[in-house]
C-alpha atoms as a PDB file:
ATOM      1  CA  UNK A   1     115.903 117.130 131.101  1.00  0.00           C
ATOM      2  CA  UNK A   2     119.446 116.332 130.382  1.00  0.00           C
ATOM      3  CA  UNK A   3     120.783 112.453 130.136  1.00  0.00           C
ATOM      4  CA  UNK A   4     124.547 111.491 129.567  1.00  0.00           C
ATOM      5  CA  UNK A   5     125.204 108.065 128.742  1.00  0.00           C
ATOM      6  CA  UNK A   6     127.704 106.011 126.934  1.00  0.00           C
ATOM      7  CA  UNK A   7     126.583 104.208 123.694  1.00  0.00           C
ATOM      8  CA  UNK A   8     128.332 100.887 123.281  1.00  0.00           C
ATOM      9  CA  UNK A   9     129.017  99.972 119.644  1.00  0.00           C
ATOM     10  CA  UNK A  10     126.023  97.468 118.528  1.00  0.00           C
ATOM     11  CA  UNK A  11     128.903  95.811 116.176  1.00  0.00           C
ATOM     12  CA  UNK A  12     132.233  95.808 118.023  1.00  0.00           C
ATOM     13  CA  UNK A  13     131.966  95.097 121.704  1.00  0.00           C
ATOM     14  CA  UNK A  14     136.324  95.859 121.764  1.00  0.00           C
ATOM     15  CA  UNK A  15     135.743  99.881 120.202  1.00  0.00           C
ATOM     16  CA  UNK A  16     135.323 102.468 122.859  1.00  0.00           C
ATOM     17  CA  UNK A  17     132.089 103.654 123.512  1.00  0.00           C
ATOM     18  CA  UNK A  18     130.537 106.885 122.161  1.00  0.00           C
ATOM     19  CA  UNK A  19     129.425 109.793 125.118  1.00  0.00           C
ATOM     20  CA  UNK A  20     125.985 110.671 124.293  1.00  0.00           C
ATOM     21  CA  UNK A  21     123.605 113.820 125.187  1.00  0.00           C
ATOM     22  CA  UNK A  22     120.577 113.073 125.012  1.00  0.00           C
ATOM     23  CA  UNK A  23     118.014 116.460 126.160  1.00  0.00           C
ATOM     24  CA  UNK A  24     114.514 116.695 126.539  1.00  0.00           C
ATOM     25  CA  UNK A  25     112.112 119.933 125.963  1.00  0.00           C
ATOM     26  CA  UNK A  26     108.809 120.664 125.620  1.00  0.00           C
ATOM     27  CA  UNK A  27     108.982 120.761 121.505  1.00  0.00           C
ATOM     28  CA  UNK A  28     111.442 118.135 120.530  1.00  0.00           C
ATOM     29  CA  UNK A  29     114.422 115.908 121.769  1.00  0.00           C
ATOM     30  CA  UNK A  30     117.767 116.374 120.500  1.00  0.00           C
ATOM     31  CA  UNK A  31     120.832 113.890 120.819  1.00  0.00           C
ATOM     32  CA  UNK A  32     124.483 114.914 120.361  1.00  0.00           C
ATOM     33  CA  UNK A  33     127.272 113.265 120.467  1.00  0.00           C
ATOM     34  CA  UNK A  34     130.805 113.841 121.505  1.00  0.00           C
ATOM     35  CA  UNK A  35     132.609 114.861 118.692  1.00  0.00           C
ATOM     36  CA  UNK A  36     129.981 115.182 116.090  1.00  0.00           C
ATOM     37  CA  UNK A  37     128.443 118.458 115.686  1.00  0.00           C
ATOM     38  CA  UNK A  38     126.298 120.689 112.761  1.00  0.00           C
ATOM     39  CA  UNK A  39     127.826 123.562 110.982  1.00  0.00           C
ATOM     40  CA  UNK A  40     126.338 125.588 114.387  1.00  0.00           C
ATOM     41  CA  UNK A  41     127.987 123.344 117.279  1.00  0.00           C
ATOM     42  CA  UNK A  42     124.580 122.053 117.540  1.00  0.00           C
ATOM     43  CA  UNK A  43     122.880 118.737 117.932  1.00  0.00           C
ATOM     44  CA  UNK A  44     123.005 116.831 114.847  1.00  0.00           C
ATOM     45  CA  UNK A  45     119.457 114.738 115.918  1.00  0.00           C
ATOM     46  CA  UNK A  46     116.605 116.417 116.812  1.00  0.00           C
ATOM     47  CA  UNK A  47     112.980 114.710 116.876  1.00  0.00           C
ATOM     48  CA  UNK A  48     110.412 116.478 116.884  1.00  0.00           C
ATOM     49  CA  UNK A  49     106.534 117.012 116.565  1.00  0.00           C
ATOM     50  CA  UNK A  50     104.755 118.590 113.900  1.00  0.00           C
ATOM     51  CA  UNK A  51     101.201 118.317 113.652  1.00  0.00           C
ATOM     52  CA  UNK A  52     100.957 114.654 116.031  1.00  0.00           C
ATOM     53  CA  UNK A  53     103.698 112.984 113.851  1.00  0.00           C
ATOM     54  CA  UNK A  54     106.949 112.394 115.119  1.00  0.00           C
ATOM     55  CA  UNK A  55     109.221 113.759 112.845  1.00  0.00           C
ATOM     56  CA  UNK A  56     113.670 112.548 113.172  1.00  0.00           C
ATOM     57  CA  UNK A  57     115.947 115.406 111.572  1.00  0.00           C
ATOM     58  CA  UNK A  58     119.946 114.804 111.014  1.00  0.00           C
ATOM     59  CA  UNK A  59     122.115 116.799 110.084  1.00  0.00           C
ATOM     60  CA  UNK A  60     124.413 114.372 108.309  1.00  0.00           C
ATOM     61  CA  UNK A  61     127.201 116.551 107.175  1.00  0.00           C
ATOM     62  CA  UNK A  62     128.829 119.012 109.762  1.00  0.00           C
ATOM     63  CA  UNK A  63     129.750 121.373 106.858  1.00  0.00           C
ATOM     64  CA  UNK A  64     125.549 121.764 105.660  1.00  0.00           C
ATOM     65  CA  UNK A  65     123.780 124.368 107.619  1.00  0.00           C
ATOM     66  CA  UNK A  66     120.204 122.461 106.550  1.00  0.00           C
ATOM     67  CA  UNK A  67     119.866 119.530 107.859  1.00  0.00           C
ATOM     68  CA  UNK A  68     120.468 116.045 105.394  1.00  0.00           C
ATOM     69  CA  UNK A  69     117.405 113.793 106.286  1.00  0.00           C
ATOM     70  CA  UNK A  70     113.802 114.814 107.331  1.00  0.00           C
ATOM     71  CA  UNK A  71     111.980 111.608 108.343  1.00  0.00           C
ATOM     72  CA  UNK A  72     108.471 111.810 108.803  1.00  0.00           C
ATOM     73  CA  UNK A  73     107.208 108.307 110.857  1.00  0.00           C
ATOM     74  CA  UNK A  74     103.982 109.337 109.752  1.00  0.00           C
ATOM     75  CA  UNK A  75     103.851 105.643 108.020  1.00  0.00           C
ATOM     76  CA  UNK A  76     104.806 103.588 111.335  1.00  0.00           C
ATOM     77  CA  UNK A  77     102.005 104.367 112.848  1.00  0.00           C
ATOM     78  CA  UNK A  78      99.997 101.179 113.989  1.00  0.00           C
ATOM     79  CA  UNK A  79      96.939 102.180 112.547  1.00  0.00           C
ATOM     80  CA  UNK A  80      98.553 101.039 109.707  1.00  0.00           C
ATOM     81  CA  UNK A  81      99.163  97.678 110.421  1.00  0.00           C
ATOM     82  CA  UNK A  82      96.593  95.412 108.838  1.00  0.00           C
ATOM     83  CA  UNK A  83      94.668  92.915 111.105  1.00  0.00           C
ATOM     84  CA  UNK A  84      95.708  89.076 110.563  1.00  0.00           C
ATOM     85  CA  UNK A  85      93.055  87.956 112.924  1.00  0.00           C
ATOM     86  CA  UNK A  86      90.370  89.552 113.984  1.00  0.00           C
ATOM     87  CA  UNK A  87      90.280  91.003 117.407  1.00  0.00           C
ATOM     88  CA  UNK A  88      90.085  88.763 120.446  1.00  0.00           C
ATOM     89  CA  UNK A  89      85.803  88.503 121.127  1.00  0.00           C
ATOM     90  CA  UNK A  90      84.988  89.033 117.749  1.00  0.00           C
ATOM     91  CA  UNK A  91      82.613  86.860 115.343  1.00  0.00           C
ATOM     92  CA  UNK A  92      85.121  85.184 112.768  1.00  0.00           C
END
Protein backbone atom coordinates (compact mmCIF):
# COMPACT_ATOMS: atom_id res chain seq x y z
CA UNK A 1 0.00 0.00 0.00
CA UNK A 2 1.14 3.38 -0.99
CA UNK A 3 0.33 6.70 1.30
CA UNK A 4 1.33 10.35 0.25
CA UNK A 5 1.06 12.86 2.80
CA UNK A 6 2.55 16.12 3.74
CA UNK A 7 4.66 16.29 6.98
CA UNK A 8 4.28 19.63 8.70
CA UNK A 9 7.44 20.79 10.49
CA UNK A 10 6.97 19.79 14.39
CA UNK A 11 9.17 23.14 15.05
CA UNK A 12 8.19 25.84 12.55
CA UNK A 13 4.52 25.95 11.74
CA UNK A 14 5.66 29.09 8.84
CA UNK A 15 8.34 26.35 6.77
CA UNK A 16 6.70 24.48 3.99
CA UNK A 17 5.81 21.13 4.55
CA UNK A 18 7.82 18.04 3.50
CA UNK A 19 5.87 15.41 0.73
CA UNK A 20 6.19 12.10 2.23
CA UNK A 21 5.93 8.33 0.77
CA UNK A 22 5.19 6.28 3.01
CA UNK A 23 4.75 2.22 1.37
CA UNK A 24 3.73 -0.80 2.89
CA UNK A 25 4.85 -4.61 1.98
CA UNK A 26 4.70 -7.73 3.32
CA UNK A 27 8.54 -7.56 4.81
CA UNK A 28 9.07 -4.02 5.86
CA UNK A 29 7.81 -0.33 5.45
CA UNK A 30 9.84 2.18 3.84
CA UNK A 31 9.36 6.11 3.95
CA UNK A 32 10.91 8.53 1.43
CA UNK A 33 10.85 11.76 1.15
CA UNK A 34 10.85 14.31 -1.57
CA UNK A 35 14.16 15.27 -2.16
CA UNK A 36 16.09 12.98 0.04
CA UNK A 37 17.25 9.86 -1.43
CA UNK A 38 20.23 6.88 -0.79
CA UNK A 39 23.16 6.54 -3.03
CA UNK A 40 20.42 4.09 -5.12
CA UNK A 41 17.36 6.66 -5.48
CA UNK A 42 15.95 4.60 -2.82
CA UNK A 43 14.09 5.08 0.40
CA UNK A 44 16.30 6.34 3.00
CA UNK A 45 13.84 4.60 6.01
CA UNK A 46 12.99 1.28 5.91
CA UNK A 47 11.57 -0.73 9.07
CA UNK A 48 11.62 -3.84 9.11
CA UNK A 49 11.26 -7.33 10.89
CA UNK A 50 13.86 -9.63 11.73
CA UNK A 51 13.23 -12.39 13.91
CA UNK A 52 9.75 -10.55 15.82
CA UNK A 53 11.77 -7.30 16.49
CA UNK A 54 11.10 -4.32 14.70
CA UNK A 55 14.13 -3.19 13.39
CA UNK A 56 14.37 1.15 11.81
CA UNK A 57 17.30 1.42 9.12
CA UNK A 58 18.46 5.06 7.67
CA UNK A 59 20.45 5.72 5.41
CA UNK A 60 21.74 9.03 6.72
CA UNK A 61 24.12 10.10 4.07
CA UNK A 62 22.94 9.98 0.33
CA UNK A 63 26.60 9.45 -0.75
CA UNK A 64 26.93 5.80 1.66
CA UNK A 65 25.65 2.82 -0.14
CA UNK A 66 25.21 1.00 3.61
CA UNK A 67 22.94 2.36 5.45
CA UNK A 68 24.14 4.90 8.73
CA UNK A 69 21.90 3.65 11.67
CA UNK A 70 20.52 0.09 12.40
CA UNK A 71 18.11 0.40 15.35
CA UNK A 72 17.01 -2.61 16.87
CA UNK A 73 13.66 -1.69 19.33
CA UNK A 74 14.33 -4.90 20.71
CA UNK A 75 14.63 -2.87 24.24
CA UNK A 76 11.10 -0.98 23.94
CA UNK A 77 9.38 -3.75 24.23
CA UNK A 78 6.82 -3.61 27.22
CA UNK A 79 7.83 -6.66 28.67
CA UNK A 80 10.39 -4.62 29.81
CA UNK A 81 8.72 -2.22 31.71
CA UNK A 82 8.84 -3.00 35.40
CA UNK A 83 5.50 -3.21 37.37
CA UNK A 84 4.91 -0.15 39.91
CA UNK A 85 1.80 -1.74 41.20
CA UNK A 86 0.80 -4.88 41.00
CA UNK A 87 -1.86 -5.85 38.59
CA UNK A 88 -5.44 -4.80 39.14
CA UNK A 89 -7.07 -8.18 41.33
CA UNK A 90 -3.97 -9.08 42.72
CA UNK A 91 -3.02 -9.74 46.57
CA UNK A 92 -0.70 -6.67 47.53
Amino acid sequence: MLELLWLSDAYNRDSEPLKTCVKTDLDCVTIRFEGYDNVHDETVILVENRDGVPHVIVWGNVLNDDPTHVISLKGANIKHRKRLCPPLGGDI
